[in-house]
C-alpha atoms as a PDB file:
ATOM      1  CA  UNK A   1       0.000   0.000   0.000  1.00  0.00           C
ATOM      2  CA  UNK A   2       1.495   3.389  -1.208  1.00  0.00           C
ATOM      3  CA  UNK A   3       0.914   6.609   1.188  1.00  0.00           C
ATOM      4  CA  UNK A   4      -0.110   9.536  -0.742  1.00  0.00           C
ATOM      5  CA  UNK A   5       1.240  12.696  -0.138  1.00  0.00           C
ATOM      6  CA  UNK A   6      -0.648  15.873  -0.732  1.00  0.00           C
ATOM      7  CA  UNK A   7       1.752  19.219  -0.875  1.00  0.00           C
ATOM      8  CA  UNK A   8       0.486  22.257   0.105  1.00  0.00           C
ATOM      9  CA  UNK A   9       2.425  25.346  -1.061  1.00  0.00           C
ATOM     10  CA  UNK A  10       2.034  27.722   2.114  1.00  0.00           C
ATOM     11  CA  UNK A  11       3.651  31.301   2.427  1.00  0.00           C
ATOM     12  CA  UNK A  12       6.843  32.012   2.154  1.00  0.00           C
ATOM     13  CA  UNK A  13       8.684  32.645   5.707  1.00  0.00           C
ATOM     14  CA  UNK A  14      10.868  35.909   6.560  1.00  0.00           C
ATOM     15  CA  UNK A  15      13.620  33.502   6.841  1.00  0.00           C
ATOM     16  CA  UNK A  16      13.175  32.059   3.442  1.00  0.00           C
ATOM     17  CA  UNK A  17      12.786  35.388   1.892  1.00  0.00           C
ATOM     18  CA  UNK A  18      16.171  36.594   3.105  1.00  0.00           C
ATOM     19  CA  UNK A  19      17.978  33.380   2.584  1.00  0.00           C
ATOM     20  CA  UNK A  20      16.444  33.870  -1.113  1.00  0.00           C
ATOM     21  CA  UNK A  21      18.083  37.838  -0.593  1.00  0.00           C
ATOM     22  CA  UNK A  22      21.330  36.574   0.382  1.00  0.00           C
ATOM     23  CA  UNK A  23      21.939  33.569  -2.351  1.00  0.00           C
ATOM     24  CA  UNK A  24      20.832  36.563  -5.223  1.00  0.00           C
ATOM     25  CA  UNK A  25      23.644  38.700  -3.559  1.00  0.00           C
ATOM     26  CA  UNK A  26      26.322  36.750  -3.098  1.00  0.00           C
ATOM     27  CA  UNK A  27      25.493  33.375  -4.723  1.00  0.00           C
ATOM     28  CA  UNK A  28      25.732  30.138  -3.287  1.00  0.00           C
ATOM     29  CA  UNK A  29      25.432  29.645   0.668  1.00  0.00           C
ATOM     30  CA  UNK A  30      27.517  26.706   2.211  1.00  0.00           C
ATOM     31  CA  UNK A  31      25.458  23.839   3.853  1.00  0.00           C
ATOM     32  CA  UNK A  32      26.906  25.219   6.819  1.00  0.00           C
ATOM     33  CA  UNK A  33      25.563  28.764   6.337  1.00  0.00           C
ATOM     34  CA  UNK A  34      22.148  27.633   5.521  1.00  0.00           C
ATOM     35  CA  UNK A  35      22.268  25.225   8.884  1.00  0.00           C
ATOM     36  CA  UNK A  36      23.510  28.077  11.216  1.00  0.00           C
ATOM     37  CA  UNK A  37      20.732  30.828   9.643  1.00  0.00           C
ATOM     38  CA  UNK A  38      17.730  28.112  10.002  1.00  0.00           C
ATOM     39  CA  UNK A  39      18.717  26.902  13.469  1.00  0.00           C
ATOM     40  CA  UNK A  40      20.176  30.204  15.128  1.00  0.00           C
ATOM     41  CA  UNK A  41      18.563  33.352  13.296  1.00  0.00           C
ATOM     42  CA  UNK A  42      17.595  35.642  16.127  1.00  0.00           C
ATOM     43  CA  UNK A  43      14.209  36.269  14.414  1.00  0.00           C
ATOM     44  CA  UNK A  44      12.903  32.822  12.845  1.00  0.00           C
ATOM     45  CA  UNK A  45      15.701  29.938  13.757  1.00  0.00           C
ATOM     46  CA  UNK A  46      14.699  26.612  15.054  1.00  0.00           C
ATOM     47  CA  UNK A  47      16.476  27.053  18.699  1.00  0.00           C
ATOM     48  CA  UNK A  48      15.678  31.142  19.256  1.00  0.00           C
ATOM     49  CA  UNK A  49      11.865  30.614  18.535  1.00  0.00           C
ATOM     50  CA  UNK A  50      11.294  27.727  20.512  1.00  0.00           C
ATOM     51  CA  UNK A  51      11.742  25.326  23.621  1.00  0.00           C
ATOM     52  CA  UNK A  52      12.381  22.577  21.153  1.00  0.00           C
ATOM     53  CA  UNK A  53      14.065  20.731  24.464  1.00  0.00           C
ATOM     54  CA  UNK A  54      12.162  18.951  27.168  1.00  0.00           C
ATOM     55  CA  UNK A  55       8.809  16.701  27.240  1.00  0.00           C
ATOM     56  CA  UNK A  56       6.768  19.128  25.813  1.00  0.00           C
ATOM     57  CA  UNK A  57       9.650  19.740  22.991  1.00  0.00           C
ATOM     58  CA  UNK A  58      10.398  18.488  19.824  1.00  0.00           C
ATOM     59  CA  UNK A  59      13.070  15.881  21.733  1.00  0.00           C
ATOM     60  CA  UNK A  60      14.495  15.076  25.595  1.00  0.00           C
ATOM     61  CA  UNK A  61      17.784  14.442  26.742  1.00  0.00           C
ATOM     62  CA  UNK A  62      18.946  11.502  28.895  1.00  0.00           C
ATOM     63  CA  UNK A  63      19.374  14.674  31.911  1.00  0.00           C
ATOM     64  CA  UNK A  64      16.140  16.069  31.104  1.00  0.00           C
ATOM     65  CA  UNK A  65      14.339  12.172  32.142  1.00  0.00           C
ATOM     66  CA  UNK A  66      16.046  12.469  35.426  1.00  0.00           C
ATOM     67  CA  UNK A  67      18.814  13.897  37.488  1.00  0.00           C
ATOM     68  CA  UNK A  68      20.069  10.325  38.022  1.00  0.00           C
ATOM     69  CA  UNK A  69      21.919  10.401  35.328  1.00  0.00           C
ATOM     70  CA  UNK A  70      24.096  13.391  35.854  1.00  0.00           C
ATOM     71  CA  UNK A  71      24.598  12.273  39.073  1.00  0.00           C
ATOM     72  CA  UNK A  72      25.874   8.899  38.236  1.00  0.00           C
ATOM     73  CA  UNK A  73      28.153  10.424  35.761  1.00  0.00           C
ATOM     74  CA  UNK A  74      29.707  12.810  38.451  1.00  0.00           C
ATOM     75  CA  UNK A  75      30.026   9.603  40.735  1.00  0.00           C
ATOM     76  CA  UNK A  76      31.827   7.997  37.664  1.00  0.00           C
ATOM     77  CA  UNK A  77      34.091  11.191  36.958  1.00  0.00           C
ATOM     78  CA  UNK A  78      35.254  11.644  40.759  1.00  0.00           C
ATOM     79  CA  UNK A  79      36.313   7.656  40.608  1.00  0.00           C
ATOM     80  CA  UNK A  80      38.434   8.466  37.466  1.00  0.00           C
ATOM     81  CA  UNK A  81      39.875  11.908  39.091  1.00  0.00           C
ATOM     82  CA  UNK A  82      40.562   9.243  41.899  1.00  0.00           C
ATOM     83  CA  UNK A  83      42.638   6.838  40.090  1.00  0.00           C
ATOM     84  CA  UNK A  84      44.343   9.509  38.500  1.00  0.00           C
ATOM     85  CA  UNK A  85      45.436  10.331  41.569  1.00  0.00           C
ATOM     86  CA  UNK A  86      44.132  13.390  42.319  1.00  0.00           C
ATOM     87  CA  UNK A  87      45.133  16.266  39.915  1.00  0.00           C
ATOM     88  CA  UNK A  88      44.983  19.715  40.839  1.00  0.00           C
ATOM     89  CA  UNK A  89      43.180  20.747  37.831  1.00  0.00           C
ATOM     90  CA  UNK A  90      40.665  18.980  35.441  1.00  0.00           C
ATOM     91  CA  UNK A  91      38.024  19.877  32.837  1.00  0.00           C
ATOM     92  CA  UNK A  92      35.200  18.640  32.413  1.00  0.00           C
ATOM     93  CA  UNK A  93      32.997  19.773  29.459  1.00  0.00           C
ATOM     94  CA  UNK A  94      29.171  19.309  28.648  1.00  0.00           C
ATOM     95  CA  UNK A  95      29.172  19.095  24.880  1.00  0.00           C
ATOM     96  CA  UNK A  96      25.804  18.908  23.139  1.00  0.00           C
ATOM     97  CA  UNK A  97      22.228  19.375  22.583  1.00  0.00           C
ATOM     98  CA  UNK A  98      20.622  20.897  25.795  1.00  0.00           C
ATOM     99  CA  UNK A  99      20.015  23.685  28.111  1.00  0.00           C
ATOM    100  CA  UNK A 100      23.359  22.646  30.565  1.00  0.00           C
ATOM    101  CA  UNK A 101      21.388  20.115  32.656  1.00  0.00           C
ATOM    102  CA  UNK A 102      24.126  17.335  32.573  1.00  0.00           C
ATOM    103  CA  UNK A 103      26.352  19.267  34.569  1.00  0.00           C
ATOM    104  CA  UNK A 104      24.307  20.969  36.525  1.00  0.00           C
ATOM    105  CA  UNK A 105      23.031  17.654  37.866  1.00  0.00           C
ATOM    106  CA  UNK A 106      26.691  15.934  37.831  1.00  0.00           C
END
């Protein structure tokens, strides 16, 4: 059984219209370009205009289910610092997708 798909043309966004702007003026954008303007414009990107994080988002982190998590992992990291014997100084870094719930709960 084949799923038919109806398109709907809809109106053209503010974003699209300068994107549309910007290629005229200057020619091609990267993929990278195009990524950054639809996920971090100020005005109309994915992340500005949105809580796209969380139950009632668009997806949920492992910290955002529970603070179990980052707490285990903090467990986990003092038992390496540990073994390592100590150091004066380490980093840790929270790399990722979120609102800085990992290490808040870690």
């Amino acid at each position: 059984m084949r799923t038919q798909l109806k398109l709907v043309r809809t109106e053209e966004t503010p974003l699209a219209a300068r994107l549309k702007q910007e290629i005229a003026r200057v020619g091609p954008l990267s993929v990278a370009s195009y990524m950054q303007a639809c996920l971090a414009d100020p005005r109309s990107g994915y992340y500005p205009s949105r809580q796209p994080i969380g139950s009632d988002g668009d997806f949920i982190t492992a910290p955002e289910v529970s603070q179990i998590f980052g707490e285990l992992l903090g467990l986990w990291a003092v038992a390496v610092w540990q073994s390592m014997g100590e150091p004066g100084q380490a980093i840790v870094a929270e790399l990722g997708p979120g609102r800085g719930t990992l290490m808040a709960d870690a």
